[in-house]
N, C-alpha and C. Protein backbone atom coordinates (compact mmCIF):
# COMPACT_ATOMS: atom_id res chain seq x y z
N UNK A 1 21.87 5.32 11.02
CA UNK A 1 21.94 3.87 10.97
C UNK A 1 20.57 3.27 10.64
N UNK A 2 19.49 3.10 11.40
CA UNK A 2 18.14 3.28 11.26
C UNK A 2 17.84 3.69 9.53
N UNK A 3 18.02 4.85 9.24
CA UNK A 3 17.11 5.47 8.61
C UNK A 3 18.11 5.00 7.05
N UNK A 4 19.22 4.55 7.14
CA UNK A 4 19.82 3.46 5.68
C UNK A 4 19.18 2.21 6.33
N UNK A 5 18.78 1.96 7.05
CA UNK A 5 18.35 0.19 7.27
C UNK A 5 16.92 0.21 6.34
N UNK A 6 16.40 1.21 6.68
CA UNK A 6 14.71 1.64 6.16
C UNK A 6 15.02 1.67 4.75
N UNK A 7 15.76 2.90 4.26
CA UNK A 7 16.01 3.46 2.66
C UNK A 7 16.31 1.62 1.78
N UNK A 8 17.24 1.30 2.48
CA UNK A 8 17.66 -0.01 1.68
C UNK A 8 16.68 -1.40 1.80
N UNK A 9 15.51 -1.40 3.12
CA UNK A 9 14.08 -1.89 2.87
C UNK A 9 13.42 -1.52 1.78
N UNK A 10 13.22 -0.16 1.71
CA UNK A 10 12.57 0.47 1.01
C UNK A 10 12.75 0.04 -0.77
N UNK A 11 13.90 0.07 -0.92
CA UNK A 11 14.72 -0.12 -1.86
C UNK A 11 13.96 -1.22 -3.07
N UNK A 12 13.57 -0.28 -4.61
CA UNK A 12 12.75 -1.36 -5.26
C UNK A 12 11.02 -2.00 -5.12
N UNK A 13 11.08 -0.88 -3.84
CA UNK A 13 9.67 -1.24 -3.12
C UNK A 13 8.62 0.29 -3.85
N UNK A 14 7.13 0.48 -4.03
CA UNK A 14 6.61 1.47 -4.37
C UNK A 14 6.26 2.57 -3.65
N UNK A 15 6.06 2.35 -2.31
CA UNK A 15 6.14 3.89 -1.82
C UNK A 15 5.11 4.53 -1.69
N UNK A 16 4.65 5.63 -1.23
CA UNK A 16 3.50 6.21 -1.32
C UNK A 16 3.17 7.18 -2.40
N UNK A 17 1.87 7.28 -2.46
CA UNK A 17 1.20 8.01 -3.66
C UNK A 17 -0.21 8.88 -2.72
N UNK A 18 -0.55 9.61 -3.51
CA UNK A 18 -1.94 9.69 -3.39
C UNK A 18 -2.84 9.33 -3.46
N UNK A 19 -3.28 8.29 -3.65
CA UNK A 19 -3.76 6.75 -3.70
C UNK A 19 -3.98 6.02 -2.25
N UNK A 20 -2.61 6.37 -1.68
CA UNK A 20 -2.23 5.19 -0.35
C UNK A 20 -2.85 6.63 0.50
N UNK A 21 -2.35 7.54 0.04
CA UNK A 21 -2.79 8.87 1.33
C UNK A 21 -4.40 8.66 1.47
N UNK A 22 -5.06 8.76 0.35
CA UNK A 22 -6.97 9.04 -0.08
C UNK A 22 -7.23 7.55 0.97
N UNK A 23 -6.26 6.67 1.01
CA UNK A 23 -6.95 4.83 1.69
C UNK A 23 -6.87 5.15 3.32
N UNK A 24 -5.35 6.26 3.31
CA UNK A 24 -4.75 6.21 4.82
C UNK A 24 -6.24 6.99 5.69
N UNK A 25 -7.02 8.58 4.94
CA UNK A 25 -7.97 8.94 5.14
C UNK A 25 -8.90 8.27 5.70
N UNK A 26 -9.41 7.49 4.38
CA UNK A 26 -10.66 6.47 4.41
C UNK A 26 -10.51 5.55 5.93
N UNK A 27 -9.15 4.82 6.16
CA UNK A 27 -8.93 4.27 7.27
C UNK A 27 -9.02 4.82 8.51
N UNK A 28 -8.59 5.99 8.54
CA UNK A 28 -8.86 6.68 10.07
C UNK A 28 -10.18 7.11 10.51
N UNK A 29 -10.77 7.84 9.01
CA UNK A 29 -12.38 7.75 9.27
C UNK A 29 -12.67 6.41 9.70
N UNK A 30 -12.46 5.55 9.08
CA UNK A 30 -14.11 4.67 9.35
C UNK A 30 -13.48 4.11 10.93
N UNK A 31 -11.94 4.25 11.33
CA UNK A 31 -11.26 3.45 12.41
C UNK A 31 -12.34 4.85 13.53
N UNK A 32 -12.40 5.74 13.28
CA UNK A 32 -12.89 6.21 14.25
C UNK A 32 -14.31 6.29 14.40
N UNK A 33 -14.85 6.51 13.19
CA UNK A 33 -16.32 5.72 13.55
C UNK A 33 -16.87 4.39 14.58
N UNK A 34 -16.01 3.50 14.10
CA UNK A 34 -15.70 1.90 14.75
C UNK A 34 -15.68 2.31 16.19
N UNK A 35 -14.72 3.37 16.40
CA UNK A 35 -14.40 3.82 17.94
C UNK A 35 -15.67 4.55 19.05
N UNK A 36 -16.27 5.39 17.94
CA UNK A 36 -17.50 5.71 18.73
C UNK A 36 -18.53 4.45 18.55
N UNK A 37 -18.99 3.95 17.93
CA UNK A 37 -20.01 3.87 17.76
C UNK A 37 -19.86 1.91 17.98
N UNK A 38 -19.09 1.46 17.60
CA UNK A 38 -18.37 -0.11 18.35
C UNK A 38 -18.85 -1.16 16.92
N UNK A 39 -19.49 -0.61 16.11
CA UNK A 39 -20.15 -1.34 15.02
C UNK A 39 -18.54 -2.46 14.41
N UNK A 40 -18.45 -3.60 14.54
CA UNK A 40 -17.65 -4.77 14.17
C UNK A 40 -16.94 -4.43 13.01
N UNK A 41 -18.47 -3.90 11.91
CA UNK A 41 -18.17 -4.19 10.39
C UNK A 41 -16.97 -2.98 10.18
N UNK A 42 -17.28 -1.62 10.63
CA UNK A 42 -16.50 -0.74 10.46
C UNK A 42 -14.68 -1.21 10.69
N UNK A 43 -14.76 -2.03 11.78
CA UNK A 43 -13.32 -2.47 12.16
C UNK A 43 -12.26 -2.75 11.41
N UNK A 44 -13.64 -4.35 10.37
CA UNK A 44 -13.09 -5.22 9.78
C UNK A 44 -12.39 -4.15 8.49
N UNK A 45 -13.55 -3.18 7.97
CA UNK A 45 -13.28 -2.60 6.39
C UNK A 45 -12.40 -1.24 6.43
N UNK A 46 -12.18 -1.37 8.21
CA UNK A 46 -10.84 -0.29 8.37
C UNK A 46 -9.38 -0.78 8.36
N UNK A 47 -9.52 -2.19 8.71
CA UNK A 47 -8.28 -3.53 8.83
C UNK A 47 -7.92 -3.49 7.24
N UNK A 48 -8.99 -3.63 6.38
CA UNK A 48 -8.86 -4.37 5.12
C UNK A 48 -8.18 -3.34 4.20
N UNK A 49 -9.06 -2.07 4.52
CA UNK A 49 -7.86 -0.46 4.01
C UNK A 49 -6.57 -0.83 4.34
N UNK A 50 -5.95 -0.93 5.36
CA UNK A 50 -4.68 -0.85 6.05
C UNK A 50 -3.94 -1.94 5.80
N UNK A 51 -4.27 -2.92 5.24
CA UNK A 51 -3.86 -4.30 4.60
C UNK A 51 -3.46 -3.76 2.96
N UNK A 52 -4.75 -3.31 2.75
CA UNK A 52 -4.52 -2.29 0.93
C UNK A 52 -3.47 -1.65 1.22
N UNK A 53 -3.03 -0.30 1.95
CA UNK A 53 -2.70 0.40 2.18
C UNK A 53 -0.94 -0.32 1.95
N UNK A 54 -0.62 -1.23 3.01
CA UNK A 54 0.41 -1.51 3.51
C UNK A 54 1.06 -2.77 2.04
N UNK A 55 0.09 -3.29 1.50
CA UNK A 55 0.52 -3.72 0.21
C UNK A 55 0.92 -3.27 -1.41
N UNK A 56 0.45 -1.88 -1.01
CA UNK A 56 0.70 -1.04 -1.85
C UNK A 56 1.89 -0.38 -1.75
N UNK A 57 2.70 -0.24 -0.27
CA UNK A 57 3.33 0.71 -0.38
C UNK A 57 4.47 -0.38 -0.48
N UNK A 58 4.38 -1.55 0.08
CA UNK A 58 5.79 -2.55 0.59
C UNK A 58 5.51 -3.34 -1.33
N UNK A 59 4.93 -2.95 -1.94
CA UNK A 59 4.87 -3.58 -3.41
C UNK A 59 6.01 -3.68 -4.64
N UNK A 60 6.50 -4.39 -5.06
CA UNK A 60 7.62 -4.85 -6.20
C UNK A 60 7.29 -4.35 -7.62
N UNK A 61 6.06 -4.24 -7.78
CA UNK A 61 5.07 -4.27 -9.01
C UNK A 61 4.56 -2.74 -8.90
N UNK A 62 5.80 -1.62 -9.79
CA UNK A 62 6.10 -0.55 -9.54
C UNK A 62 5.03 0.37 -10.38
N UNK A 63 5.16 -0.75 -11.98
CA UNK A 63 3.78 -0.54 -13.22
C UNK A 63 2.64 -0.16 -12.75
N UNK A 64 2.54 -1.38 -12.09
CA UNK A 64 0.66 -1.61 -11.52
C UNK A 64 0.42 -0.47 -10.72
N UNK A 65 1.28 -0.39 -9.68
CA UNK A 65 0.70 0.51 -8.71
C UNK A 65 0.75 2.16 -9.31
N UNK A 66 1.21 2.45 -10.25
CA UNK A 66 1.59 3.70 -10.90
C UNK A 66 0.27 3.96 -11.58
N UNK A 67 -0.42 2.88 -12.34
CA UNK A 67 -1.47 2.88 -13.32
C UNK A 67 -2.42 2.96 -12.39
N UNK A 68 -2.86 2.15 -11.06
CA UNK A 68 -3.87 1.95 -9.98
C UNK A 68 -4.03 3.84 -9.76
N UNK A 69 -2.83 4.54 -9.46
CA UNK A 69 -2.78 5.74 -8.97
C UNK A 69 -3.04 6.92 -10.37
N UNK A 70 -2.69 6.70 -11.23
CA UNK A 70 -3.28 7.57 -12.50
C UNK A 70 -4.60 7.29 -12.78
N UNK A 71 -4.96 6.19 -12.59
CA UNK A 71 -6.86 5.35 -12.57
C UNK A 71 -7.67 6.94 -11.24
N UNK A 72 -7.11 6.93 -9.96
CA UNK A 72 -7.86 7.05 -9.11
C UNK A 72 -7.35 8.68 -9.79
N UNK A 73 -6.40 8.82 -9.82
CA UNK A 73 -6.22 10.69 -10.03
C UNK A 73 -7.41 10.77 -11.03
N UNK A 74 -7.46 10.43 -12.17
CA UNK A 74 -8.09 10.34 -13.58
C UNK A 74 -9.61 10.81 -13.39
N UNK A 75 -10.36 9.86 -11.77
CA UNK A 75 -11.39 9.49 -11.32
C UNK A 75 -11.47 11.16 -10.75
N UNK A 76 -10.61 11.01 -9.51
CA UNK A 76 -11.13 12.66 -8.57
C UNK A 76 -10.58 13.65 -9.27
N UNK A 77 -9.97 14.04 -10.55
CA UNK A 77 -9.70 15.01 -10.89
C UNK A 77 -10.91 15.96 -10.88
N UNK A 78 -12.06 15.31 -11.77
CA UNK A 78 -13.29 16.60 -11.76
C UNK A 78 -13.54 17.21 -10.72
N UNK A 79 -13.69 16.50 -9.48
CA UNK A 79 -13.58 16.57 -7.82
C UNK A 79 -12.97 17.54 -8.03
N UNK A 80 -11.64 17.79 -7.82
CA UNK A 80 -10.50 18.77 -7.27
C UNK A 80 -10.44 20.01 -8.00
N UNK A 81 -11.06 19.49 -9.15
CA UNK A 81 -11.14 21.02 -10.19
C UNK A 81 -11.84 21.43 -9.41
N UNK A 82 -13.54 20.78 -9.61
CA UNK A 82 -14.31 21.90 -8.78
C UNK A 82 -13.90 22.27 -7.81
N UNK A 83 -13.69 21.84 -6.67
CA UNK A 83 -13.19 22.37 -5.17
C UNK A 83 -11.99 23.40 -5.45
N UNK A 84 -11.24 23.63 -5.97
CA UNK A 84 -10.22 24.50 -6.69
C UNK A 84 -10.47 25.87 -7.35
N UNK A 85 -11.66 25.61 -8.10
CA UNK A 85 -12.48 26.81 -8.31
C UNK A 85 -13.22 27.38 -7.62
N UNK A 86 -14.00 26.50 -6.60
CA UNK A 86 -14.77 27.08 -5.19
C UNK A 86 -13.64 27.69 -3.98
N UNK A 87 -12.63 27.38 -3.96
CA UNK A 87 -11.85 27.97 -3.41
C UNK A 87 -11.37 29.03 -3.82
N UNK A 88 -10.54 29.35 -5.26
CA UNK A 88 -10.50 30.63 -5.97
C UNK A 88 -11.37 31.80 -5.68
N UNK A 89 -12.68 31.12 -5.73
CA UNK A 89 -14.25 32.02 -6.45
C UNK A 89 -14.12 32.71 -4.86
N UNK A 90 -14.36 31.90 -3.88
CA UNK A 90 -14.41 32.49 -2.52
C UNK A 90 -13.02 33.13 -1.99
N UNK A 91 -11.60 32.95 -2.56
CA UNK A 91 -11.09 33.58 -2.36
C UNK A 91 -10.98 35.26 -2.99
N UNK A 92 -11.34 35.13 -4.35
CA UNK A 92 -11.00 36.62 -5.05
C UNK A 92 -12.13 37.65 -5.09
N UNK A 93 -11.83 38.32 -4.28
CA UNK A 93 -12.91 39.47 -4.10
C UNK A 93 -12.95 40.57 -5.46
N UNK A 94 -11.87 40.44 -5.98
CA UNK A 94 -11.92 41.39 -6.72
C UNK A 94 -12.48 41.05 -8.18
N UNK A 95 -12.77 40.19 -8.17
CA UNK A 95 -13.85 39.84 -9.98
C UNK A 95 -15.01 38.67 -9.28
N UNK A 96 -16.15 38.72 -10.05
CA UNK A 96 -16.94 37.87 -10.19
C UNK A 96 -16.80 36.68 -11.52
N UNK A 97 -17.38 35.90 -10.92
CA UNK A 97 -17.15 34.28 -11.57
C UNK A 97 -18.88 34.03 -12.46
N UNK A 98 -18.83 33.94 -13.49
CA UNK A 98 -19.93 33.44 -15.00
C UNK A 98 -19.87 32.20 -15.28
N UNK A 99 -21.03 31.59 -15.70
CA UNK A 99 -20.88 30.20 -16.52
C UNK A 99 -21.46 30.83 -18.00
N UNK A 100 -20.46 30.46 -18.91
CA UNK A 100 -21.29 31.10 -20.10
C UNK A 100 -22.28 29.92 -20.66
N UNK A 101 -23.29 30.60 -20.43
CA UNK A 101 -24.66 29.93 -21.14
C UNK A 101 -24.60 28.89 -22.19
N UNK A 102 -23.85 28.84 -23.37
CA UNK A 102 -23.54 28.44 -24.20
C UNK A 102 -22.63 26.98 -24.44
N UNK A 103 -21.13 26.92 -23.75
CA UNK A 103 -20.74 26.20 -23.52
C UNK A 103 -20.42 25.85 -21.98
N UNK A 104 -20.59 26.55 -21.42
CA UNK A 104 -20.27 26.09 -19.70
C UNK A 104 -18.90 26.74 -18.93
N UNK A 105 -17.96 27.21 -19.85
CA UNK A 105 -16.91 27.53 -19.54
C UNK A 105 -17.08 28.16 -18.44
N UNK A 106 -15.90 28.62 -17.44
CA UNK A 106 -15.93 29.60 -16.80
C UNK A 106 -15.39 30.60 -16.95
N UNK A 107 -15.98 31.74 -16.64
CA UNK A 107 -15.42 33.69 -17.11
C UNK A 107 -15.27 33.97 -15.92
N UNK A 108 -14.25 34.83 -15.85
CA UNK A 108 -14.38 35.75 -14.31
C UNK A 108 -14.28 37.40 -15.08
N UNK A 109 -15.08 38.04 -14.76
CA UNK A 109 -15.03 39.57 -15.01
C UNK A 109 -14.62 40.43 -13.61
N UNK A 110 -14.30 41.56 -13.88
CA UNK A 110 -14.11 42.82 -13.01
C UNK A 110 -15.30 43.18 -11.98
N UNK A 111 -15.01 42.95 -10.68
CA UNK A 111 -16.13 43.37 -10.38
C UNK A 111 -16.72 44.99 -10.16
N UNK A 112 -17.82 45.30 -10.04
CA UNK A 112 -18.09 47.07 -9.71
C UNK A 112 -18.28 47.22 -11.01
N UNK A 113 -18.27 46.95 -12.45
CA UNK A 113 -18.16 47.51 -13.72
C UNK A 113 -19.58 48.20 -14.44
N UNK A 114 -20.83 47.48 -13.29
CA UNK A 114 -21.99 47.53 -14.04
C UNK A 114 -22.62 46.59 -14.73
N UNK A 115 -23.54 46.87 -15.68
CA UNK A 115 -23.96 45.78 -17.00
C UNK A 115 -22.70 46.05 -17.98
N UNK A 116 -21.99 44.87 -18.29
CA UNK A 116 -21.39 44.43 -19.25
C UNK A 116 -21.61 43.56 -20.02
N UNK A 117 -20.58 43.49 -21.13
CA UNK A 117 -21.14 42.18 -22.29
C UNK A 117 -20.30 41.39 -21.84
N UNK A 118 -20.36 40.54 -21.97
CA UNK A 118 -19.21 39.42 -21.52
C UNK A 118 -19.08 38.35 -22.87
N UNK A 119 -17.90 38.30 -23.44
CA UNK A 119 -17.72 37.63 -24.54
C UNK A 119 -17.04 36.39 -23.80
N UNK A 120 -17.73 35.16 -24.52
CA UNK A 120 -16.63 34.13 -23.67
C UNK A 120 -15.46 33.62 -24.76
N UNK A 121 -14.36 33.34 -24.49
CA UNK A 121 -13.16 33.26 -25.26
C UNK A 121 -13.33 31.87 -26.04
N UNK A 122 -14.16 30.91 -25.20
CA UNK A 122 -14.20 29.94 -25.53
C UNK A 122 -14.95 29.23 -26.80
N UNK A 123 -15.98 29.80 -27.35
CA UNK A 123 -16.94 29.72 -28.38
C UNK A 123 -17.18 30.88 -28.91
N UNK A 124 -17.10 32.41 -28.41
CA UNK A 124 -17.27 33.79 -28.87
C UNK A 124 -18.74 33.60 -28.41
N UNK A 125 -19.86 33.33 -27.78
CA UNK A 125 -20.83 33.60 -27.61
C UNK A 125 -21.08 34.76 -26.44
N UNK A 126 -21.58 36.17 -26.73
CA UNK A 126 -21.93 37.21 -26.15
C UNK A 126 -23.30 36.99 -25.55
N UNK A 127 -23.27 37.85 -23.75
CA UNK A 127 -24.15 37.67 -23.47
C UNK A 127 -24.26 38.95 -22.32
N UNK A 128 -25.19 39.63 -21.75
CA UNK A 128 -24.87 40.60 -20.95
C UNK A 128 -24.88 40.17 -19.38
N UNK A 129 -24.45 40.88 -18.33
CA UNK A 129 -24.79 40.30 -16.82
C UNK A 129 -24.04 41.46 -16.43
N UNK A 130 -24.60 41.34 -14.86
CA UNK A 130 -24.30 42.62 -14.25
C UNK A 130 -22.85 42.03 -13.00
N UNK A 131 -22.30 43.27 -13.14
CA UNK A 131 -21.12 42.67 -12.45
C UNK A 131 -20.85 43.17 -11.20
């Protein structure tokens, strides 16, 4: 009963994104900062998230908020790559991770192999390193 009263609120409305999640973050941080430390300003710019937050999700204007959320993905993507690859790199024991000199790409080779050449796929520029 409840949970069609909500769906049919909901209804036409935008919803959450990753956008509203990255604000919901931002809000609990700074709400708990505010909590230790009693500073006013933190309060107000944790209120003003949660005002964002709550207008975004109860929103009619399905466009906007779609484009607002491809804007911010667009923004932290480089973010998440890297952290994605630092996670990989520290997960796989079994190859080592290269920047090729040349263009930047990343190589992962075999690890234990010795001095190898390492060709990068990306430009063909050869270079040696020990693996």
């Amino acid at each position: 009963m409840i949970r069609n009263a909500i769906q049919r609120f909901m209804y036409g409305r935008y919803g959450h994104d990753q956008l509203n999640l990255f604000l919901m973050v931002c809000y609990l941080l700074l709400y708990l900062v505010f909590a230790f430390t009693g500073l006013e300003l933190l309060y107000w710019l944790s209120l003003a998230l949660l005002v964002c937050v709550l207008f975004r999700l109860l929103s009619h204007s399905l466009e906007r908020r779609r484009m607002e959320n491809a804007r911010f993905l667009r923004a932290i993507n480089p973010v998440l790559s890297w952290l994605r690859l630092r996670r990989n790199i520290r997960r796989d024991k079994e190859h080592i991770y290269f920047k090729c000199p040349n263009c930047g790409q990343q190589l992962r080779v075999p690890r234990g192999k010795g001095k190898i050449t390492v060709t990068c796929r990306s430009c063909g520029a050869s270079f040696e390193e020990k693996s």
